[in-house]
C-alpha atoms as a PDB file:
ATOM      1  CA  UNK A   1       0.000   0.000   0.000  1.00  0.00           C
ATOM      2  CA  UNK A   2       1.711   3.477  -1.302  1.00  0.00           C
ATOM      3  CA  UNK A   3      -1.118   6.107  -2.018  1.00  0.00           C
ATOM      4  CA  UNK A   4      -3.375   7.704   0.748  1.00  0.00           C
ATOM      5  CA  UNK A   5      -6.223   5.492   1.391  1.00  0.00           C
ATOM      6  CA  UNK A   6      -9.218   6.823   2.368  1.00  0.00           C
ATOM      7  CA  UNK A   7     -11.344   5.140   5.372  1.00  0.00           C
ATOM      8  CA  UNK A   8     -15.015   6.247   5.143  1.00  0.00           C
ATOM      9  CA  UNK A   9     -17.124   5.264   8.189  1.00  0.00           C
ATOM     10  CA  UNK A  10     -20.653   5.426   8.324  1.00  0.00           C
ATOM     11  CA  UNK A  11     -22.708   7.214  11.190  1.00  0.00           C
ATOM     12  CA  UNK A  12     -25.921   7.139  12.359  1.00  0.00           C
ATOM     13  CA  UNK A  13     -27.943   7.830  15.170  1.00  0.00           C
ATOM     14  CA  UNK A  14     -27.788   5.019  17.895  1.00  0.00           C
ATOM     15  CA  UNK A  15     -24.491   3.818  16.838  1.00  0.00           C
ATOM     16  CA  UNK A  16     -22.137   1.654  19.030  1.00  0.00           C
ATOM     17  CA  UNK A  17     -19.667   4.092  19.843  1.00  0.00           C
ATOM     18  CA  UNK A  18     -16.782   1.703  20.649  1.00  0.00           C
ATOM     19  CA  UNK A  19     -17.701   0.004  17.166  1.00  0.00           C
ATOM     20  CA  UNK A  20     -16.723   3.347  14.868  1.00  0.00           C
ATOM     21  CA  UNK A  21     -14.191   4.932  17.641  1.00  0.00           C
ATOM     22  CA  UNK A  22     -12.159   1.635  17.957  1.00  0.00           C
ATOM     23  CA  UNK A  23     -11.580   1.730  14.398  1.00  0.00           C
ATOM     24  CA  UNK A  24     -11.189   5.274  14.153  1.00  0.00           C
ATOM     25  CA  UNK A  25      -8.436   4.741  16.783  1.00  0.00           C
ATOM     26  CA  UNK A  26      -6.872   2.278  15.161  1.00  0.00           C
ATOM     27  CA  UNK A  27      -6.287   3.658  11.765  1.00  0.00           C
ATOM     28  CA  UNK A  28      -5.073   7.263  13.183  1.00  0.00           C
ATOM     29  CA  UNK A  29      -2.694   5.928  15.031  1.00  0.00           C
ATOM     30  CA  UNK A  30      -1.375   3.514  12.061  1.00  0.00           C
ATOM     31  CA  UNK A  31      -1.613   6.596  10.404  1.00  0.00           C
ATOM     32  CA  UNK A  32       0.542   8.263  12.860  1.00  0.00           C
ATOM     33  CA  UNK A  33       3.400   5.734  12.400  1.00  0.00           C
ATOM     34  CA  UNK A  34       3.675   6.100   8.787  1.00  0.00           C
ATOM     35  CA  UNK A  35       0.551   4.321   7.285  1.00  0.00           C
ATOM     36  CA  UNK A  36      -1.169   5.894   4.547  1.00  0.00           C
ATOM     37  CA  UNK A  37      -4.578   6.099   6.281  1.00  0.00           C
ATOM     38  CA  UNK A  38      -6.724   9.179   6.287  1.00  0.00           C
ATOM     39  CA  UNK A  39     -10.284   9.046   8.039  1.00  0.00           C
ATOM     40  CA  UNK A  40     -13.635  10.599   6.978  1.00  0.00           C
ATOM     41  CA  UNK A  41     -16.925  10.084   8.650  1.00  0.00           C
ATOM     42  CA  UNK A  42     -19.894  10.201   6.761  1.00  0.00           C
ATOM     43  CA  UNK A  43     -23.722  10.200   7.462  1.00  0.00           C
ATOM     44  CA  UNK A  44     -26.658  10.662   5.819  1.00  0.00           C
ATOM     45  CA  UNK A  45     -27.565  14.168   6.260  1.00  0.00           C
ATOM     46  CA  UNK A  46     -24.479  17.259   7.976  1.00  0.00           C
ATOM     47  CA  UNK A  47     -26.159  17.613  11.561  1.00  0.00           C
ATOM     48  CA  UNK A  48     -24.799  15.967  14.666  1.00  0.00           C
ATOM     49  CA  UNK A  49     -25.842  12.106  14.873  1.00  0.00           C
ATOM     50  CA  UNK A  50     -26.221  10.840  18.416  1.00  0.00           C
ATOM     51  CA  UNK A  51     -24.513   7.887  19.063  1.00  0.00           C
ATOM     52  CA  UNK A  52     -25.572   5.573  21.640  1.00  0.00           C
ATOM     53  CA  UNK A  53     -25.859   6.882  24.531  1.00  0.00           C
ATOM     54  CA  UNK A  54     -26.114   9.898  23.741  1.00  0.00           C
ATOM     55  CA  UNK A  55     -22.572  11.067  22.467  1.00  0.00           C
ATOM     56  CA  UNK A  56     -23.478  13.436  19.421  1.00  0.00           C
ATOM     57  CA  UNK A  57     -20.246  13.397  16.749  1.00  0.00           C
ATOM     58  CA  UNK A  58     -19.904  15.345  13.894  1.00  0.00           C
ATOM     59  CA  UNK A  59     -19.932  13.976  10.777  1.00  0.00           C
ATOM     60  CA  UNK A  60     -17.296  14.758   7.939  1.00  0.00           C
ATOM     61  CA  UNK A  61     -19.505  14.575   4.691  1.00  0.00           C
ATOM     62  CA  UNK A  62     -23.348  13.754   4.217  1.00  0.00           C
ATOM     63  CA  UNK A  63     -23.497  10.524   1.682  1.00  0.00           C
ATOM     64  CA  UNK A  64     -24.227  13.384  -1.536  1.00  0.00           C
ATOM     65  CA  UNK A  65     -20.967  14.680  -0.806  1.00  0.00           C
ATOM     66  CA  UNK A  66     -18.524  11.840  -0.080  1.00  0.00           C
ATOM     67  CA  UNK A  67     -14.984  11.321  -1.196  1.00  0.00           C
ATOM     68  CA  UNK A  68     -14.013   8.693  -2.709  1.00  0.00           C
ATOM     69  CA  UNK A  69     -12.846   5.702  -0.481  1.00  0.00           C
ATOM     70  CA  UNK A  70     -10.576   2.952  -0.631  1.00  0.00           C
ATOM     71  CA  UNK A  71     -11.689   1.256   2.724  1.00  0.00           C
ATOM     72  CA  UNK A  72     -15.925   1.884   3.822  1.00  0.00           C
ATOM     73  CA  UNK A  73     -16.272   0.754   7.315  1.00  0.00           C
ATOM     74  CA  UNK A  74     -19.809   0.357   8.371  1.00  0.00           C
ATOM     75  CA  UNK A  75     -20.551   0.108  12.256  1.00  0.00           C
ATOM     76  CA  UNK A  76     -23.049  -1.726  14.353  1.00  0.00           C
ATOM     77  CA  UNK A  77     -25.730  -0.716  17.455  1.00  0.00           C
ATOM     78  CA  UNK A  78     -29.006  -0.320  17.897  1.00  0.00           C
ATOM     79  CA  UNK A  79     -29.685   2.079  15.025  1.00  0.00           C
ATOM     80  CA  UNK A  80     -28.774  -0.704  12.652  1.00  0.00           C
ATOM     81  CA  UNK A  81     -32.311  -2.542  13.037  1.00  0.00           C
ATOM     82  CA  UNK A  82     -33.914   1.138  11.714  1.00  0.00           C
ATOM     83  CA  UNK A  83     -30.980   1.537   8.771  1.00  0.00           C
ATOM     84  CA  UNK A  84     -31.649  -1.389   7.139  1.00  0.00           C
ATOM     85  CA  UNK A  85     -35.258   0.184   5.903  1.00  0.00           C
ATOM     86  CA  UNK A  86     -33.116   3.250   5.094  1.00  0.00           C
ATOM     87  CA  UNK A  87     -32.825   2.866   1.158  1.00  0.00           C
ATOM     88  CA  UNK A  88     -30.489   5.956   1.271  1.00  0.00           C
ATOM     89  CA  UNK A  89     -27.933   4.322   3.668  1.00  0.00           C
ATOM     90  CA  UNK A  90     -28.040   0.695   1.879  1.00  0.00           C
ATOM     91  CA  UNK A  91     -27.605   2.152  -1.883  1.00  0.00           C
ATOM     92  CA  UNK A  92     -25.148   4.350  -0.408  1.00  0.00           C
ATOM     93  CA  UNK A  93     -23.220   0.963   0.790  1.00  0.00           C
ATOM     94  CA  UNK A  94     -23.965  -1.001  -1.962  1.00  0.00           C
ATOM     95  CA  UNK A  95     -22.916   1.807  -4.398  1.00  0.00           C
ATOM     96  CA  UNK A  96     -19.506   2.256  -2.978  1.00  0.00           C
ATOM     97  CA  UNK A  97     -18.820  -1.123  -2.468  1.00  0.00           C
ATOM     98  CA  UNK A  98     -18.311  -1.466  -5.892  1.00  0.00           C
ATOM     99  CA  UNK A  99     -15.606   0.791  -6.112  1.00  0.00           C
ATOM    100  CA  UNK A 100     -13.595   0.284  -2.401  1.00  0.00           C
ATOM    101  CA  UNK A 101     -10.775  -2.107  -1.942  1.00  0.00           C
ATOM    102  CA  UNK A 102     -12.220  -3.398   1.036  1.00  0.00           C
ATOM    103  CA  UNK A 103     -15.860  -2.941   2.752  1.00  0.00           C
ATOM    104  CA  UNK A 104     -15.835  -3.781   6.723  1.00  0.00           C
ATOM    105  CA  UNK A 105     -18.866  -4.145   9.322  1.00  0.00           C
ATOM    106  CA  UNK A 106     -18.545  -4.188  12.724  1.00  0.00           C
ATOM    107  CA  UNK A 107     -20.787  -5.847  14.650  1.00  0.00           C
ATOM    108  CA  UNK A 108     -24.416  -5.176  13.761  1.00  0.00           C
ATOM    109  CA  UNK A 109     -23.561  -3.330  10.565  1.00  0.00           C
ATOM    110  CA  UNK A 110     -23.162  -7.159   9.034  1.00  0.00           C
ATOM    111  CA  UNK A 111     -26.586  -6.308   8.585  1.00  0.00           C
ATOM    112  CA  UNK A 112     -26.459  -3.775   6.696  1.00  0.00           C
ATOM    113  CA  UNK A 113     -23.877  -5.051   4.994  1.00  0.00           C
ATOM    114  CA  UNK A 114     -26.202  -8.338   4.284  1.00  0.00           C
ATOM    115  CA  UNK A 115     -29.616  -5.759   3.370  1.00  0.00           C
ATOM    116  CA  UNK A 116     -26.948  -4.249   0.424  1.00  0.00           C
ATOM    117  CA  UNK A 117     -26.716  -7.755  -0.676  1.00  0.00           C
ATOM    118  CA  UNK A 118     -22.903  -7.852   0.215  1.00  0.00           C
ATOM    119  CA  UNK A 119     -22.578 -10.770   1.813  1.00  0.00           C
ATOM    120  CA  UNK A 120     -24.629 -13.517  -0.373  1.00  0.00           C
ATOM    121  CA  UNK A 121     -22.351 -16.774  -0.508  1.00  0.00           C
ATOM    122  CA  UNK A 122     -19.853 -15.388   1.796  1.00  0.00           C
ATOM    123  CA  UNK A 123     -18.975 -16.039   5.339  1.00  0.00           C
ATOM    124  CA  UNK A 124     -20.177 -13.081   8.554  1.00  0.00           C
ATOM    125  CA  UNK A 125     -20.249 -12.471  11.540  1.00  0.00           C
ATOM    126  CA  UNK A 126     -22.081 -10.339  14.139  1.00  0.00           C
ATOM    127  CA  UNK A 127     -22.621  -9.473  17.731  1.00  0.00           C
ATOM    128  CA  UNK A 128     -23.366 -12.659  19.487  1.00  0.00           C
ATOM    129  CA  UNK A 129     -27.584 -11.003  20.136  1.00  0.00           C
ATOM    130  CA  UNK A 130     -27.763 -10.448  16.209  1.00  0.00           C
ATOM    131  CA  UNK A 131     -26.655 -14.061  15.023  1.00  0.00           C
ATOM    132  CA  UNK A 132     -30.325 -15.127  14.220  1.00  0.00           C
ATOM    133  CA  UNK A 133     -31.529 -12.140  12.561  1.00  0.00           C
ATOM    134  CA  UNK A 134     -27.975 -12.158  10.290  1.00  0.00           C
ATOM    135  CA  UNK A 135     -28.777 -15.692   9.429  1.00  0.00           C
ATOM    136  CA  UNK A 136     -32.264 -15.032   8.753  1.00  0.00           C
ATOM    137  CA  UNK A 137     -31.607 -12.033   6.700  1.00  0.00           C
ATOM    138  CA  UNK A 138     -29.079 -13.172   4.718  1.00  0.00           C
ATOM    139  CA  UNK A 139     -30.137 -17.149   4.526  1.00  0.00           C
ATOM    140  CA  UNK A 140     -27.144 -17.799   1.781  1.00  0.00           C
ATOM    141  CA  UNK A 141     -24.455 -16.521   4.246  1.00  0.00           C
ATOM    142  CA  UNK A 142     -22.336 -18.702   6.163  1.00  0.00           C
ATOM    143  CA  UNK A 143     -22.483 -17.262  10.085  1.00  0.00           C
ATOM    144  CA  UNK A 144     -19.802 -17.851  11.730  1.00  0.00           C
ATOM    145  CA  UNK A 145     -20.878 -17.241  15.300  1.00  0.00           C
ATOM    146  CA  UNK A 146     -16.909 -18.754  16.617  1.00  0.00           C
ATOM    147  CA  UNK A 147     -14.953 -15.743  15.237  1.00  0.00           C
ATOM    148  CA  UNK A 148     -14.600 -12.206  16.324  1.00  0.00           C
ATOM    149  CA  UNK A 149     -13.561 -11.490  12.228  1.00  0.00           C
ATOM    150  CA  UNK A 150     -14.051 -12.972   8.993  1.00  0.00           C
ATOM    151  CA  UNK A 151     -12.137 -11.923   5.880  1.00  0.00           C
ATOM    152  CA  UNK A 152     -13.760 -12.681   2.905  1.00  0.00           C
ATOM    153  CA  UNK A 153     -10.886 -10.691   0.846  1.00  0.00           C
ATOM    154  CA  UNK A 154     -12.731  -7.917   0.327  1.00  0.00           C
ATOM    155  CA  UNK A 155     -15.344  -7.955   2.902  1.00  0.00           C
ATOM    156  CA  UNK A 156     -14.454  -8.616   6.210  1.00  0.00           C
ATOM    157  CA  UNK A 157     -17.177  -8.562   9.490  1.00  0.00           C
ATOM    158  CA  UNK A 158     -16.595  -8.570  13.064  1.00  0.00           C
ATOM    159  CA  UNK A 159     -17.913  -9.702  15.552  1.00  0.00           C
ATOM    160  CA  UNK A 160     -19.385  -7.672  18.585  1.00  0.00           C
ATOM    161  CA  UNK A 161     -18.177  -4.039  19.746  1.00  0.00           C
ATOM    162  CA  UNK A 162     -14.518  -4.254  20.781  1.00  0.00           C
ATOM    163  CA  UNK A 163     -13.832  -6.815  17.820  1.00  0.00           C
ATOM    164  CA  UNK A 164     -13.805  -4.106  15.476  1.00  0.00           C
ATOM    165  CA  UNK A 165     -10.460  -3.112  16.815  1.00  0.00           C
ATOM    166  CA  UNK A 166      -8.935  -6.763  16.218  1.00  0.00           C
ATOM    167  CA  UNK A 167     -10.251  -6.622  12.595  1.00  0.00           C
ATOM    168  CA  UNK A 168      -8.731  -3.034  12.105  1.00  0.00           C
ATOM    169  CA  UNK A 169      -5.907  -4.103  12.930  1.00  0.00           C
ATOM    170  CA  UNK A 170      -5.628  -7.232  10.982  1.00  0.00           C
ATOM    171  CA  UNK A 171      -6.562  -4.801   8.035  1.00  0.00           C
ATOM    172  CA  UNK A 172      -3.798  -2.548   9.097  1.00  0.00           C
ATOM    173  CA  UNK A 173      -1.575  -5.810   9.347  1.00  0.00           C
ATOM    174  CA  UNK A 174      -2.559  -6.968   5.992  1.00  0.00           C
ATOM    175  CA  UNK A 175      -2.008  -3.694   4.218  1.00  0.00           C
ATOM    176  CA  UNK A 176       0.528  -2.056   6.060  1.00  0.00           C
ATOM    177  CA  UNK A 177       2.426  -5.514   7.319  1.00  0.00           C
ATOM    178  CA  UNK A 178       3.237  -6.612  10.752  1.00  0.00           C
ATOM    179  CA  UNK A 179       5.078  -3.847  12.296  1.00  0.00           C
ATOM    180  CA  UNK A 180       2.911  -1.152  11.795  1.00  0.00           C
ATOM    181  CA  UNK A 181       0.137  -3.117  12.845  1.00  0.00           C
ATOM    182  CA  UNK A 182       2.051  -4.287  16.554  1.00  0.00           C
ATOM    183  CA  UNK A 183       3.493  -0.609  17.127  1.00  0.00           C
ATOM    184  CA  UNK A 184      -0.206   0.751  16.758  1.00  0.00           C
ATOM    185  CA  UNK A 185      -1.575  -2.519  19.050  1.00  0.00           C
ATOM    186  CA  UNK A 186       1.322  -1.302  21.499  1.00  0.00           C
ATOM    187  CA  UNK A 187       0.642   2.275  21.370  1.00  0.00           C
ATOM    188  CA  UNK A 188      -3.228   1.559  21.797  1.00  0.00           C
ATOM    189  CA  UNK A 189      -2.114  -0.430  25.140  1.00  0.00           C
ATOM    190  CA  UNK A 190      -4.541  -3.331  23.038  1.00  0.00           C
ATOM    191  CA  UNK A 191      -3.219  -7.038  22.852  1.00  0.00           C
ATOM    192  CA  UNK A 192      -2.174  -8.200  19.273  1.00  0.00           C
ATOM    193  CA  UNK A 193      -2.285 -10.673  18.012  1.00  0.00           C
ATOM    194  CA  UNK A 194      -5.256 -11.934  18.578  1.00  0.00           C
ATOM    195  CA  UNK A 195      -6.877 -14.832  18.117  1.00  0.00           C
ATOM    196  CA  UNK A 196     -10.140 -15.267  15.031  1.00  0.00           C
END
């Protein structure tokens, strides 16, 4: 990996927190020690989105206005049951999926992931609560409910909340190699390797 790569990750209201701002963490500090990663957060419409729990973030770009992205990270939480009606969100997905390197859900945002049709004949996974509903949403996707990632090549899911930093960094791992990817474990205080 030489050029700048782009990581656009999707917000909306009642997002898991950890799930986008373990991520987030994890690529600016890989960024910090030399990989090529810059961050953008994007949501559906520029006003504040309120997390879970009422943490209100602002978001880079509204999905109109988007950059281009090599890497589309979509997160998980309780606003994922209410964005998978949200044609805006999943043709936004599905749309730049066709175009990014690599797509990547955390947690609940397998479904979304699975309501853009991303996941048909691959392997997923989810928070351990959501397992069901991915497998009855997507009924020609292989859930893995034993892993806390799956990488499909270009679509890789986590599993539950703090997973999503484990499969950020096996992302930074894979396309910034090994060193980057323990420096920004050890700066994190987070312990890598970890197991699938």
């Amino acid at each position: 990996m030489q050029s700048t790569s782009n990581v656009a990750i999707v917000l909306f209201d009642d997002v898991e927190v950890l799930d986008f701002c373990g991520p987030f963490e994890v690529f600016s500090v890989a960024g910090q020690l030399g990989a090529p990663f810059k961050i953008v957060t994007i949501a559906e419409k520029m006003r504040p989105v309120l997390a879970r729990n009422g943490l209100s973030v602002n978001p880079d770009h509204p999905l109109s206005d988007a950059p281009e992205s090599q890497i589309v990270l979509v997160p998980g939480g309780p606003g994922t049951r209410r964005e998978m009606n949200n044609v805006a969100i999943i043709d936004w997905i599905r749309d730049r999926s066709k175009t990014a390197d690599l797509v990547l859900s955390v947690c609940t945002g397998a479904l979304l992931l699975a309501k853009a049709g991303l996941l048909d004949g691959l392997e997923a996974t989810t928070h351990w609560a959501a397992i069901d509903l991915l497998r009855k949403i997507a009924p020609s996707t292989t859930v893995r409910a034993d892993r806390r990632y799956v990488d499909n090549g270009r679509i890789i899911c986590s599993a539950g909340v703090a997973a999503g930093i484990d499969m950020s960094l096996h992302v930074v791992e894979r396309l910034a190699g090994a060193e980057i990817a323990t420096k920004t474990a050890g700066q994190m205080e987070y312990p890598w390797p970890a197991s699938v």
